[in-house]
C-alpha atoms as a PDB file:
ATOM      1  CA  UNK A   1     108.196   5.638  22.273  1.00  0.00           C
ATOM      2  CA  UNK A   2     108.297   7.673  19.096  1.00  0.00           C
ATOM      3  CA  UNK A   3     108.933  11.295  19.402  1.00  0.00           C
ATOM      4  CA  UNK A   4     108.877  13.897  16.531  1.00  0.00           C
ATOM      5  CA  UNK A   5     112.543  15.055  15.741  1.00  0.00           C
ATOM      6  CA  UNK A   6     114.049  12.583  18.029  1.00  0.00           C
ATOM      7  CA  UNK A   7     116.003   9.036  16.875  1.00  0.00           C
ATOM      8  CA  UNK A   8     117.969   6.465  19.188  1.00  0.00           C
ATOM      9  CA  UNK A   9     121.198   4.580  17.908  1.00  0.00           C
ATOM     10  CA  UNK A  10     121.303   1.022  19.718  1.00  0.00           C
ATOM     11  CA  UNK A  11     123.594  -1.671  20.042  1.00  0.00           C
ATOM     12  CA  UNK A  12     122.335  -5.127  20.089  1.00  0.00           C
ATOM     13  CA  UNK A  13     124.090  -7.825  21.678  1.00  0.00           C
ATOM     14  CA  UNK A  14     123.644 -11.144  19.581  1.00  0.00           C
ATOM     15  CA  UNK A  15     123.660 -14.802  20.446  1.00  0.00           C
ATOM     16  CA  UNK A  16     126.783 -15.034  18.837  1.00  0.00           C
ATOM     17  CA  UNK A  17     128.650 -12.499  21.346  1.00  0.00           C
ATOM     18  CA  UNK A  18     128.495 -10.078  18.487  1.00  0.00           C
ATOM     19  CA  UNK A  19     127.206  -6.240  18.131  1.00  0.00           C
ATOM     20  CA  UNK A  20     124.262  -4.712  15.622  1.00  0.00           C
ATOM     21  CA  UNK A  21     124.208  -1.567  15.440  1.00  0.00           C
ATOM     22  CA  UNK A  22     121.173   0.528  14.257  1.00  0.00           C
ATOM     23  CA  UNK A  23     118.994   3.679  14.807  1.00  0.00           C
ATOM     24  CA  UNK A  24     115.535   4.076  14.327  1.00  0.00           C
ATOM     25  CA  UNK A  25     112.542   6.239  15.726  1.00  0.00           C
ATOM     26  CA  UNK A  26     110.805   3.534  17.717  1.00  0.00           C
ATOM     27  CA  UNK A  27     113.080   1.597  19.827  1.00  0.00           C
ATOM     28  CA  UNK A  28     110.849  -0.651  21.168  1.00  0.00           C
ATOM     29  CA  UNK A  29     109.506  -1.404  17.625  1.00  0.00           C
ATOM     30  CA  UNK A  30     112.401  -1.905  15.817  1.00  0.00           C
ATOM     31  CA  UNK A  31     113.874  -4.349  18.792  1.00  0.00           C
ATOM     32  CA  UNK A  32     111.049  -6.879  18.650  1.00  0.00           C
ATOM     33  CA  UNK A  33     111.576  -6.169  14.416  1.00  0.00           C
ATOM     34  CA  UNK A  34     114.788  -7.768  15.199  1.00  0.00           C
ATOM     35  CA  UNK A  35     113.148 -10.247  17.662  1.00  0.00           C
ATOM     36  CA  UNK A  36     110.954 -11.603  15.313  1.00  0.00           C
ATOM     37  CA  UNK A  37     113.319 -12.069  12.461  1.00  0.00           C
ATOM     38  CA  UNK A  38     111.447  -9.022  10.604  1.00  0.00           C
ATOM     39  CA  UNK A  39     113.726  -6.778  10.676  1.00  0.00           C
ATOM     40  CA  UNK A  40     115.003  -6.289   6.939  1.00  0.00           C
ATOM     41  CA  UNK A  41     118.786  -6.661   8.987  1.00  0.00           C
ATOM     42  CA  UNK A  42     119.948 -10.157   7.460  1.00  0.00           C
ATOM     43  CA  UNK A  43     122.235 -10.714  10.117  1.00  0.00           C
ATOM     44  CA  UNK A  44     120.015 -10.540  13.039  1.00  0.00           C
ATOM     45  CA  UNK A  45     117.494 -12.687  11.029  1.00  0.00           C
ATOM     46  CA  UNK A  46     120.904 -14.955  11.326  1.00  0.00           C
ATOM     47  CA  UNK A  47     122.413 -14.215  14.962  1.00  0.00           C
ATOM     48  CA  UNK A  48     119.348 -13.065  16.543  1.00  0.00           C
ATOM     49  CA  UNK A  49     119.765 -10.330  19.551  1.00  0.00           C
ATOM     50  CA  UNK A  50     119.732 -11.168  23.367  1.00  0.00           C
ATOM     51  CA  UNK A  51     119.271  -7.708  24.643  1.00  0.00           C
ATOM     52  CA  UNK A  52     119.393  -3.771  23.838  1.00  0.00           C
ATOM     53  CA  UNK A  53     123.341  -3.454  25.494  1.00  0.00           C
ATOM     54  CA  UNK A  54     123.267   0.135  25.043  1.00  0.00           C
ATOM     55  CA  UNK A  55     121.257   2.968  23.236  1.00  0.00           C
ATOM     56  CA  UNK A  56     121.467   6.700  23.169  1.00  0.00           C
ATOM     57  CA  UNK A  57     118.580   9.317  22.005  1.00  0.00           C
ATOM     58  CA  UNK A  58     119.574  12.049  19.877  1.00  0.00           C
ATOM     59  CA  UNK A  59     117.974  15.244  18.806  1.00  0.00           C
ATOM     60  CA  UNK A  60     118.098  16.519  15.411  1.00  0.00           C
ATOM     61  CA  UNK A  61     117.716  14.500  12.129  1.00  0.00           C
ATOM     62  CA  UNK A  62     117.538  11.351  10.486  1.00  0.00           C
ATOM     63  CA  UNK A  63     121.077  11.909   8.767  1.00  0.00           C
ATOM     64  CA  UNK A  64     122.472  12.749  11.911  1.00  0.00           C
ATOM     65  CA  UNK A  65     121.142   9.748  13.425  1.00  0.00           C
ATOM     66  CA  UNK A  66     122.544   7.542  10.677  1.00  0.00           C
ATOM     67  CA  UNK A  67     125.830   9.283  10.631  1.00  0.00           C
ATOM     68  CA  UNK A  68     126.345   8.429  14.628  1.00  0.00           C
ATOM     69  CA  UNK A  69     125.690   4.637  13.464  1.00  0.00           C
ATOM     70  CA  UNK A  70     128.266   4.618  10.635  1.00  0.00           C
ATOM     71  CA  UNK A  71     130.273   6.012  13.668  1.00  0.00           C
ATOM     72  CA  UNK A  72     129.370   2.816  15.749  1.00  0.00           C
ATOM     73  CA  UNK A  73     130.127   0.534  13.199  1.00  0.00           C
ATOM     74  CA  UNK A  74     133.802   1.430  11.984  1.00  0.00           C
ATOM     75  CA  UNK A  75     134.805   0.528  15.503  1.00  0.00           C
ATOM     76  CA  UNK A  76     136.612  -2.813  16.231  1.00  0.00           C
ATOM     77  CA  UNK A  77     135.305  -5.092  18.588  1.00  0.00           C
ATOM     78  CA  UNK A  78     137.575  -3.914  21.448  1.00  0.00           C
ATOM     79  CA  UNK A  79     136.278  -0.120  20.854  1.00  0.00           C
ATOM     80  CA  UNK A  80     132.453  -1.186  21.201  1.00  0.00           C
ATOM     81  CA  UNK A  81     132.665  -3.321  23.823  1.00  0.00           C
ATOM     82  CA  UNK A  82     134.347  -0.048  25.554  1.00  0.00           C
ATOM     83  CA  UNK A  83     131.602   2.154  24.585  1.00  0.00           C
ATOM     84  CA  UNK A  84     128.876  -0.304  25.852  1.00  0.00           C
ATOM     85  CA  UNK A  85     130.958  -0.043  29.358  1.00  0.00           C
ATOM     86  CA  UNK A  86     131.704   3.814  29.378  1.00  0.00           C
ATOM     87  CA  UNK A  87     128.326   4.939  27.071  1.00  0.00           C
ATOM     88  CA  UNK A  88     129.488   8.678  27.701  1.00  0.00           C
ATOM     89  CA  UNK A  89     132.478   8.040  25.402  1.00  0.00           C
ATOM     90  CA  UNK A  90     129.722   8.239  22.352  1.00  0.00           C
ATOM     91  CA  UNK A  91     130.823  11.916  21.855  1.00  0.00           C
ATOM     92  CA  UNK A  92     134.516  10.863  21.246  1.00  0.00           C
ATOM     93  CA  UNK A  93     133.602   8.416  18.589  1.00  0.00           C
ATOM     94  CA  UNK A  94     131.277  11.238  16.587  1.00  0.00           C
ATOM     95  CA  UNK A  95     134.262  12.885  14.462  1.00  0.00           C
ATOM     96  CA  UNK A  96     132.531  15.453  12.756  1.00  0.00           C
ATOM     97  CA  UNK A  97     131.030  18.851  13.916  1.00  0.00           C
ATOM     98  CA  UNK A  98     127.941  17.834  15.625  1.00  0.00           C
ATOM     99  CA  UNK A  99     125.268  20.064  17.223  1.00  0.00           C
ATOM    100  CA  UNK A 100     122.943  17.915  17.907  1.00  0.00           C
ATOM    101  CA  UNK A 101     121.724  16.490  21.178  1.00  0.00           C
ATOM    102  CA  UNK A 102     122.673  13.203  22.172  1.00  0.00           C
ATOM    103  CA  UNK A 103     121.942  11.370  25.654  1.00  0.00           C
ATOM    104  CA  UNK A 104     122.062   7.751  26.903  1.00  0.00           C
ATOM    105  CA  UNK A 105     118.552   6.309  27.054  1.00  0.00           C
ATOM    106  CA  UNK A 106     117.312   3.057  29.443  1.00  0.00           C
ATOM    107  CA  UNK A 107     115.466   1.203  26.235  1.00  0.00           C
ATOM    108  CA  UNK A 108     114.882  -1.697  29.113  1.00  0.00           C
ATOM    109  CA  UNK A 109     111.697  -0.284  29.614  1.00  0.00           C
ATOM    110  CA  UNK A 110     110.436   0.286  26.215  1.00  0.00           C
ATOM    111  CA  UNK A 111     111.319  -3.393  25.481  1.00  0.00           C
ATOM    112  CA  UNK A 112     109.324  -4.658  28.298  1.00  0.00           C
ATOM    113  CA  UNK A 113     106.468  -2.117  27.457  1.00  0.00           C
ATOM    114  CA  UNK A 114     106.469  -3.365  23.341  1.00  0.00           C
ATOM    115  CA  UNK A 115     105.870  -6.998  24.539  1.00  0.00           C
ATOM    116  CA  UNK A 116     102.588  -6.561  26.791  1.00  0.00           C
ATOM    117  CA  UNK A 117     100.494  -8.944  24.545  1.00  0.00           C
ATOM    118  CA  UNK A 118      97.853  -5.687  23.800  1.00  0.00           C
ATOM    119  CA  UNK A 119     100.512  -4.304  21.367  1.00  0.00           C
ATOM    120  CA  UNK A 120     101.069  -8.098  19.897  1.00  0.00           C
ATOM    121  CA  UNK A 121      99.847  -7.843  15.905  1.00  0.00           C
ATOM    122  CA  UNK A 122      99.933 -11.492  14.738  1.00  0.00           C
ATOM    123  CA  UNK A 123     100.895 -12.293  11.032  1.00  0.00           C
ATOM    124  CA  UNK A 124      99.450 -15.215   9.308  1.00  0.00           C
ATOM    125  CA  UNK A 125      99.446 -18.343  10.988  1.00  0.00           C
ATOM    126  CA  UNK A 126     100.752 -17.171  14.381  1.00  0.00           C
ATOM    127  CA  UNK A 127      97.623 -18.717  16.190  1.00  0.00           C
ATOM    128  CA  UNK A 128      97.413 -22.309  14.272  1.00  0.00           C
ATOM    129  CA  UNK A 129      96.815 -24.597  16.671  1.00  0.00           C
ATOM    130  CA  UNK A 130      97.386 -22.099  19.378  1.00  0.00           C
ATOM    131  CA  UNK A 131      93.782 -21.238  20.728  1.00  0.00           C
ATOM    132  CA  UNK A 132      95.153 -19.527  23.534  1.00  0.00           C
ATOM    133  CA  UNK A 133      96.883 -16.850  21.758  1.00  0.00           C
ATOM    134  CA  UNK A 134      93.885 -16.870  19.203  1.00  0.00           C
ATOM    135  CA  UNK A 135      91.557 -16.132  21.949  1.00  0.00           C
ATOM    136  CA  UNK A 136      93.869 -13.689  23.484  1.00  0.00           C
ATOM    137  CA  UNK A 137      94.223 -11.775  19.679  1.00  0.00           C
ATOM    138  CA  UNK A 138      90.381 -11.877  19.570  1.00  0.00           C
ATOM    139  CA  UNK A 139      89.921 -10.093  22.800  1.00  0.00           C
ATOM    140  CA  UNK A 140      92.490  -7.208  22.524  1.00  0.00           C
ATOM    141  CA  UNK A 141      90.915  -6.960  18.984  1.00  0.00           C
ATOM    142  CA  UNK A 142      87.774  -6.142  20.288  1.00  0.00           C
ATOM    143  CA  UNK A 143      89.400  -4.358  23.622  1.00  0.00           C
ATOM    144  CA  UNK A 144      90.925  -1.703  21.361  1.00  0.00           C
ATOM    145  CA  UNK A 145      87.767  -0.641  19.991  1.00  0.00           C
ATOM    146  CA  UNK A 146      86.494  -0.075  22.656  1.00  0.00           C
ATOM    147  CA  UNK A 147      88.839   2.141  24.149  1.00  0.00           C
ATOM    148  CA  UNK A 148      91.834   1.132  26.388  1.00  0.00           C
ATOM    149  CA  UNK A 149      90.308   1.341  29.587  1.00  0.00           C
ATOM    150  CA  UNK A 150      88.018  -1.195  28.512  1.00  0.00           C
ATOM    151  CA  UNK A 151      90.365  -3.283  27.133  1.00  0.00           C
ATOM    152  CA  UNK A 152      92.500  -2.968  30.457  1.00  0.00           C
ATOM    153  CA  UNK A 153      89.475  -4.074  31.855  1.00  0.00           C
ATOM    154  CA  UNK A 154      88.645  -6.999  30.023  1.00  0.00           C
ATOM    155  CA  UNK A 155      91.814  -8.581  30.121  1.00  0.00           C
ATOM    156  CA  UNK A 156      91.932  -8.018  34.263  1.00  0.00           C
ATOM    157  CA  UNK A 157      88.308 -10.128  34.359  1.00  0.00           C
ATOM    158  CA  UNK A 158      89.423 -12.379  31.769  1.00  0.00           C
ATOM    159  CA  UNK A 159      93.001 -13.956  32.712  1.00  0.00           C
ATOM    160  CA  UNK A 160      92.361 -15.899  35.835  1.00  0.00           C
ATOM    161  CA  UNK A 161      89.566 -18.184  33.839  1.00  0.00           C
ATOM    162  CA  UNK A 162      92.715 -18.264  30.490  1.00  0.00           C
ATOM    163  CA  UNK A 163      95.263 -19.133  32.740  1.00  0.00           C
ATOM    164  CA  UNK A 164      93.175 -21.794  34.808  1.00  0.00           C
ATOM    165  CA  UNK A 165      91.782 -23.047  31.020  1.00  0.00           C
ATOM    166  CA  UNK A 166      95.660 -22.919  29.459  1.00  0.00           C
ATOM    167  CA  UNK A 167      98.598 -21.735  31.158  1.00  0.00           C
ATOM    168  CA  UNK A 168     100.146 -18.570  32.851  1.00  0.00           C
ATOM    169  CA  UNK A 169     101.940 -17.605  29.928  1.00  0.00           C
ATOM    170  CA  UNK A 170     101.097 -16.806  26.493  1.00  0.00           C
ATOM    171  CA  UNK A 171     102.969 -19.270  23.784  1.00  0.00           C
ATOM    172  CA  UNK A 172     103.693 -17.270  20.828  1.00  0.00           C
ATOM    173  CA  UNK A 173     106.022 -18.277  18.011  1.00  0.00           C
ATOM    174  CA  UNK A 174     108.768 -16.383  18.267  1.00  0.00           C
ATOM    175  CA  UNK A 175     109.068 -17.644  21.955  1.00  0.00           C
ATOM    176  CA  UNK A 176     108.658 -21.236  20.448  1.00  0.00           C
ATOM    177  CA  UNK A 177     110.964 -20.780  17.750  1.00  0.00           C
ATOM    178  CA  UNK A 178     113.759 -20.488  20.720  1.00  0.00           C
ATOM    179  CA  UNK A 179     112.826 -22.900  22.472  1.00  0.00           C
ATOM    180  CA  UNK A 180     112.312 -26.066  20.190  1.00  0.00           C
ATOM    181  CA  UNK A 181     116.024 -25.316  18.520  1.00  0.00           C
ATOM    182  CA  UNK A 182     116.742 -26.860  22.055  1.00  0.00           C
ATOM    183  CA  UNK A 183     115.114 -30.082  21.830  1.00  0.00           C
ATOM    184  CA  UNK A 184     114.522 -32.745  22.991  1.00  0.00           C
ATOM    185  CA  UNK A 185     113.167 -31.461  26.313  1.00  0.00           C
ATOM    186  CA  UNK A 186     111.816 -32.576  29.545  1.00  0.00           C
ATOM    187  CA  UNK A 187     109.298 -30.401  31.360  1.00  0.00           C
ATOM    188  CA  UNK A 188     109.149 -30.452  34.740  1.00  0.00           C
ATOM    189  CA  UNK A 189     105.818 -28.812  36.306  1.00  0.00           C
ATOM    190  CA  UNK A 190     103.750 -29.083  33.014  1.00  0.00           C
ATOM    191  CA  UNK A 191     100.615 -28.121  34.363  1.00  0.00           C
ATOM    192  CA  UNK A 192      97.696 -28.366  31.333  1.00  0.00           C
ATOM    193  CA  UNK A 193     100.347 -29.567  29.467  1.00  0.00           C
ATOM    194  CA  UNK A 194      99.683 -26.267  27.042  1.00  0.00           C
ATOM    195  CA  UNK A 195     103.268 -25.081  26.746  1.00  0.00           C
ATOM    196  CA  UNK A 196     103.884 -28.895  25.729  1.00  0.00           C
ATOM    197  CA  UNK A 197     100.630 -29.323  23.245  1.00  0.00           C
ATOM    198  CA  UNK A 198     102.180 -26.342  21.343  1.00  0.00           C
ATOM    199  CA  UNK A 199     106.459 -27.034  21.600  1.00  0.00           C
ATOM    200  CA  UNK A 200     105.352 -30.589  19.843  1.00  0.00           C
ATOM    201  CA  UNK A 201     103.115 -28.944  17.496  1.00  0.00           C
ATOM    202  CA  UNK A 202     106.053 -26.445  16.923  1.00  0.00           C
ATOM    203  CA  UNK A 203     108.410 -29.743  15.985  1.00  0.00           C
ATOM    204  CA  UNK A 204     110.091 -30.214  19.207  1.00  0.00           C
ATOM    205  CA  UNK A 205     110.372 -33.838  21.175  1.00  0.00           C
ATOM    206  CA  UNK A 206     108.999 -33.071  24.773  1.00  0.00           C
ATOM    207  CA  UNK A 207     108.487 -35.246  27.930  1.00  0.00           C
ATOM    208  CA  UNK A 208     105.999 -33.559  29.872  1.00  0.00           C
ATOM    209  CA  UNK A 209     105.883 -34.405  33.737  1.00  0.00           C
ATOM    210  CA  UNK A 210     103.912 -32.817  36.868  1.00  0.00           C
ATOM    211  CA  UNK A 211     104.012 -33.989  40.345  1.00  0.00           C
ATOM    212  CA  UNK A 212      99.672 -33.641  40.164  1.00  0.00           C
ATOM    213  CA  UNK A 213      98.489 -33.694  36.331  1.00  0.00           C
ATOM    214  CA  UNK A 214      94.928 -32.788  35.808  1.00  0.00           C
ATOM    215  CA  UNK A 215      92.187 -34.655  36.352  1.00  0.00           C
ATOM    216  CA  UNK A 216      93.849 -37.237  38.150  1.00  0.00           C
ATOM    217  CA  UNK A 217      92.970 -36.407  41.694  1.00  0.00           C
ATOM    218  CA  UNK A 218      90.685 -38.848  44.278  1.00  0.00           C
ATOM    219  CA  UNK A 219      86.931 -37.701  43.614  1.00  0.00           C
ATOM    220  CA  UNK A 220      86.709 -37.946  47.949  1.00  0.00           C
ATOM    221  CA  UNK A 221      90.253 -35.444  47.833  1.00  0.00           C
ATOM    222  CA  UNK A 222      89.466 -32.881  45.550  1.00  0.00           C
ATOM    223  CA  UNK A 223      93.213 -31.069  47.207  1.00  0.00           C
ATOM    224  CA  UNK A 224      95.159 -34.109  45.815  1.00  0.00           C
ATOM    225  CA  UNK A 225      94.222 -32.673  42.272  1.00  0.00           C
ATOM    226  CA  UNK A 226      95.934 -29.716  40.357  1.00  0.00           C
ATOM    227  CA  UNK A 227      95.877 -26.944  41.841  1.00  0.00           C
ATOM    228  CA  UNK A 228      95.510 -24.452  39.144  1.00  0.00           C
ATOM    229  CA  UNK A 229      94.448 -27.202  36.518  1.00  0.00           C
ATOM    230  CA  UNK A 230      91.392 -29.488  35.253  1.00  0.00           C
ATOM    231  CA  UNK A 231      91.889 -30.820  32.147  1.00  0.00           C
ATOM    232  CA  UNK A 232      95.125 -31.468  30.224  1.00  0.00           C
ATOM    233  CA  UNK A 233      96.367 -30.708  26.549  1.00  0.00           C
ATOM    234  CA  UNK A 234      99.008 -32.794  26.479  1.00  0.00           C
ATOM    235  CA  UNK A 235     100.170 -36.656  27.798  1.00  0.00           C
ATOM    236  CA  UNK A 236     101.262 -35.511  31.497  1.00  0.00           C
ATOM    237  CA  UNK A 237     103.386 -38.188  33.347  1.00  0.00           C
ATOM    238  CA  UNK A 238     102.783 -38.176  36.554  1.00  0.00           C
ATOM    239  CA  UNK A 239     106.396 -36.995  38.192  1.00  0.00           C
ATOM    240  CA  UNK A 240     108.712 -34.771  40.818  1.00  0.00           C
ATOM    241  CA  UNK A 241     111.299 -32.674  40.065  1.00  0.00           C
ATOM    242  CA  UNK A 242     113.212 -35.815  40.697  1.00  0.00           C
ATOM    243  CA  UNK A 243     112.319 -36.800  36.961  1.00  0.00           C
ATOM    244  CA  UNK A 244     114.326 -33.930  35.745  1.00  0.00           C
ATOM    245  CA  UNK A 245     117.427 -36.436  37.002  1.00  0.00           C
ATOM    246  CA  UNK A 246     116.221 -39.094  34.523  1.00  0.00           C
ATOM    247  CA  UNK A 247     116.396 -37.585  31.098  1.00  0.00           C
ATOM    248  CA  UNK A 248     119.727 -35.214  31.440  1.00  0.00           C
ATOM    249  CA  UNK A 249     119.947 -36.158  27.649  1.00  0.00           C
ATOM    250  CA  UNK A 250     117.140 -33.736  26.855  1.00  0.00           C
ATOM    251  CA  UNK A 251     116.952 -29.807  28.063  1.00  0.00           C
ATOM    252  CA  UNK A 252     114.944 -28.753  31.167  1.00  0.00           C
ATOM    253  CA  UNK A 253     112.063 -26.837  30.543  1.00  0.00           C
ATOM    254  CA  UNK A 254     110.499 -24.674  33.527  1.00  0.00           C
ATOM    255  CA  UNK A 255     107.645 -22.474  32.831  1.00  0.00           C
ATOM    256  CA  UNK A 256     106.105 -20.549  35.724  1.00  0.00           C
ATOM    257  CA  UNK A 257     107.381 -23.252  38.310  1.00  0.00           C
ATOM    258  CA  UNK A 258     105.605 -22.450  41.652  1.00  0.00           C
ATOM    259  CA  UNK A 259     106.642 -19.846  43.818  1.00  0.00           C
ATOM    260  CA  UNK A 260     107.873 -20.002  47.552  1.00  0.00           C
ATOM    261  CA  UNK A 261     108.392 -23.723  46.484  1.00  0.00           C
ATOM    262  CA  UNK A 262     111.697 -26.064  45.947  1.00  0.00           C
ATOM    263  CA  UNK A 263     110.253 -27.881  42.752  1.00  0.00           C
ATOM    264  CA  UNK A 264     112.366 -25.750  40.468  1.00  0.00           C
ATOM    265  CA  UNK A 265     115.619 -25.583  42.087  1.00  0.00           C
ATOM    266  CA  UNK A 266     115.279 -29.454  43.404  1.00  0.00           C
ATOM    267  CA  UNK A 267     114.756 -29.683  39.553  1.00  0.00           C
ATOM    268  CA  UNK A 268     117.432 -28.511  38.742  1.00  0.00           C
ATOM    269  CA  UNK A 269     120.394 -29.992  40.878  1.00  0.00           C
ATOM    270  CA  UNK A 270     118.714 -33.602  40.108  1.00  0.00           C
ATOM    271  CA  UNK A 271     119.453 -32.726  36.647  1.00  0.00           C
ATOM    272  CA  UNK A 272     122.937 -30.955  36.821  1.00  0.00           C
ATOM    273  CA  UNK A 273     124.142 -33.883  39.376  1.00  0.00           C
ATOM    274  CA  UNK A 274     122.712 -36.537  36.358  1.00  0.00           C
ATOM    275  CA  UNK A 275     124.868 -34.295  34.007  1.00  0.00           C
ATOM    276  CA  UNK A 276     122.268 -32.105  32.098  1.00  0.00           C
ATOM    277  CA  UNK A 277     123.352 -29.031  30.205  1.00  0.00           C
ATOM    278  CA  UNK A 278     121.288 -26.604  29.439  1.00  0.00           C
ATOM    279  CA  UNK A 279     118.078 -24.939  31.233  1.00  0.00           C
ATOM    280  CA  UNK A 280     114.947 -23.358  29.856  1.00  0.00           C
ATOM    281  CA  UNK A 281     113.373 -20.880  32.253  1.00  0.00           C
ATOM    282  CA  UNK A 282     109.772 -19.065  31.526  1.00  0.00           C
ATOM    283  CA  UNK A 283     109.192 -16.752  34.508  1.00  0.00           C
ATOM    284  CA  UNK A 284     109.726 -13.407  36.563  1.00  0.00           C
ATOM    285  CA  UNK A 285     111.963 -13.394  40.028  1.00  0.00           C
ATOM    286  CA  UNK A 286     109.322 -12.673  42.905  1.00  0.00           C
ATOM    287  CA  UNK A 287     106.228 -14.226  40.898  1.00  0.00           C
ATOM    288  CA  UNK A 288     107.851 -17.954  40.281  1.00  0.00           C
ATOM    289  CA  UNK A 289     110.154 -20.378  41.421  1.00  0.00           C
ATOM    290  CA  UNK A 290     112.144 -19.838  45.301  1.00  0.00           C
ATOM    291  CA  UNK A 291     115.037 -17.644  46.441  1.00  0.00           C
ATOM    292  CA  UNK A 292     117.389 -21.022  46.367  1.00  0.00           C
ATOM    293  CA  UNK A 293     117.052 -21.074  42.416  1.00  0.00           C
ATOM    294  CA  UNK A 294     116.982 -17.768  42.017  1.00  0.00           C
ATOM    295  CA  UNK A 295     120.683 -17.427  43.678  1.00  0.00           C
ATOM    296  CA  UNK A 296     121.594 -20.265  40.924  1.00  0.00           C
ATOM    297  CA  UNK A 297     120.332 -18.043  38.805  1.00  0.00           C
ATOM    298  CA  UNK A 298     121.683 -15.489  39.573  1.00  0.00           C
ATOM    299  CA  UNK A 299     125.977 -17.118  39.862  1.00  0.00           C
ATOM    300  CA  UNK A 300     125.185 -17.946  35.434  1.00  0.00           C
ATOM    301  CA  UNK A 301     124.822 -15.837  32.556  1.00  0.00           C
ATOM    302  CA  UNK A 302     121.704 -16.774  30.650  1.00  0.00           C
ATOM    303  CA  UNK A 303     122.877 -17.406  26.605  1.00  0.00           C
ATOM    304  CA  UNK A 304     119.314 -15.941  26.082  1.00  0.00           C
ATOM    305  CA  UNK A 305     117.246 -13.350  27.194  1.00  0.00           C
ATOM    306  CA  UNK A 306     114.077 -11.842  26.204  1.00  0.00           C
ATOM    307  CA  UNK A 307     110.543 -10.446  27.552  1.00  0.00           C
ATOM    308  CA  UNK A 308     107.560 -12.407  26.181  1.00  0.00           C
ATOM    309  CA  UNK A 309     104.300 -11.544  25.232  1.00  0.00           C
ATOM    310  CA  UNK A 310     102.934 -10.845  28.577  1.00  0.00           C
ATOM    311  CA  UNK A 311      99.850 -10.039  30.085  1.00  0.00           C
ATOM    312  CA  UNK A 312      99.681  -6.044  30.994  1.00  0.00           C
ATOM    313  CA  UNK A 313     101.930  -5.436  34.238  1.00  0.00           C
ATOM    314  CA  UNK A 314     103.474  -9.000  34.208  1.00  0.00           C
ATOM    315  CA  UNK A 315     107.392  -8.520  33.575  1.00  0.00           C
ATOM    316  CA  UNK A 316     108.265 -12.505  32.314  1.00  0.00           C
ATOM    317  CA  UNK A 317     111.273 -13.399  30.416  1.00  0.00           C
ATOM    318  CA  UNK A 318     112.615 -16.442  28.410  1.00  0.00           C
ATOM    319  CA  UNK A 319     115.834 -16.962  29.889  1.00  0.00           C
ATOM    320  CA  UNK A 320     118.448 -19.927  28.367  1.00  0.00           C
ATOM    321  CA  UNK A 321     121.475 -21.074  30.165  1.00  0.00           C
ATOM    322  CA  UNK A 322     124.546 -23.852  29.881  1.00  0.00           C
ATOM    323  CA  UNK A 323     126.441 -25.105  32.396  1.00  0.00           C
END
């Protein structure tokens, strides 16, 4: 992402409906910076950003870069939600003789790329009580010394027996941070019960239900069982997606709910026809949940969106709507 002579302006689109503006020399960096609530930028640490809405990369130097921002941020709110429509107008807001190169870039990508869990650096604490993520850390750790095919490697031979042991994704607590400001919840699909061990660790009031918890299965029908899970880290109520109709009080949490199967959008229109509000959503179109709540989906705006920490090649967001 970073590139000797070469900066990128972006505009950040906050919770709030606001714009940041910013330029740096590592987009994908600076964004999960801003993520995080790292960034030394006190008012994303306050309205933190849903996505990169637009970013250019320019050619020439530091000062230049800064003096394109200054640009960016004299304009009115009318005037940049104009420019993140028509990005081309960038050259009419510049009003001083510029040389310099200046293009519109896709930073989509680089955000994605920044959040494949190899590039994850933990600070203090991050994997209390989060063994998964600790285990994860260790084994990148010892990946990248190794060399990045090997780590590449290792991490292929490694996830089916993590995921089967705690969950398909990775909890991590920036992703947690979102998530338990939306409590109390009611998770429908829990699996392990992972996501669930760690939300209530995190401070937030979960129900946790799955239509098969672990270890619960008829020892002469192993297939009424899980089938993904053994053991559980969390109290699992045994439940449907028609539970998600009984607690429309609390948010619904889905995280990875199967694919080619109706659990998640049953799920949902039990809870919307109880009167629920707001929906949680861990996942990627294609990998989880069915076309019918995907085209729900798809007729909302999500308040929230952002990649996670994801195992290499897997393209999962945290996605928040209201209704």
């Amino acid at each position: 992402m970073k590139e000797p002579g070469h900066w990128f302006i972006y505009m950040l689109e906050c919770e709030n409906g606001s714009f940041y503006t910013g330029s740096t020399d590592d987009i994908a960096r600076r964004f999960d910076e801003h993520v995080r609530g790292t960034a030394k930028a006190k008012y994303t640490r306050s309205f933190r950003p849903v996505r990169i809405a637009r970013c250019w990369r320019l050619a020439g130097t530091r000062g230049e870069a800064q003096k394109v921002e200054q640009s960016i941020k004299r304009l009115d709110r009318k005037a940049k939600e104009e420019l993140v429509a028509d990005p081309g107008r960038i050259r009419d807001i510049i009003r001083y003789g510029a040389d310099f190169k200046i293009d519109l870039y896709d930073a989509s990508a680089g955000e994605q790329e920044l959040r494949d869990i190899t590039r994850y650096r933990p600070v203090d604490g991050d994997t209390a009580g989060n063994p998964y993520l600790d285990e994860v850390v260790d084994l990148v750790s010892a990946g990248r010394r190794a060399g990045p095919d090997v780590l590449l490697r290792d991490l292929a031979e490694k996830r089916g027996e993590l995921i089967t042991r705690y969950a398909f994704s990775i909890p991590t607590p920036d992703i947690m941070r979102e998530i338990v400001r939306h409590t109390p919840l009611i998770e429908i699909g829990a699996g392990s019960g992972y996501w669930a061990m760690c939300l209530s660790g995190a401070g937030a009031d979960i129900v946790a239900c799955d239509s098969r918890p672990p270890g619960e299965h008829a020892p002469w029908d192993p297939l009424s069982g899980n089938r993904w899970f053994e053991d559980e880290w969390f109290n699992i109520m045994e439940g449907d997606a028609s539970m998600a109709g009984r607690y429309p009080e609390r948010t619904l949490f889905l995280c990875w709910p199967p694919i080619h199967d109706s659990m998640a959008a049953d799920a949902l229109s039990c809870y919307r026809a109880a009167g629920g509000k707001r929906l949680i959503y861990i996942g990627a179109r294609g990998s989880s949940g069915d076309e019918a709540f995907h085209r729900e989906l798809s007729a909302m705006k999500p308040e929230l969106s952002i990649g996670l920490w994801s195992w290499p090649g897997i393209d999962e967001r945290l996605m928040i709507y209201s209704f």
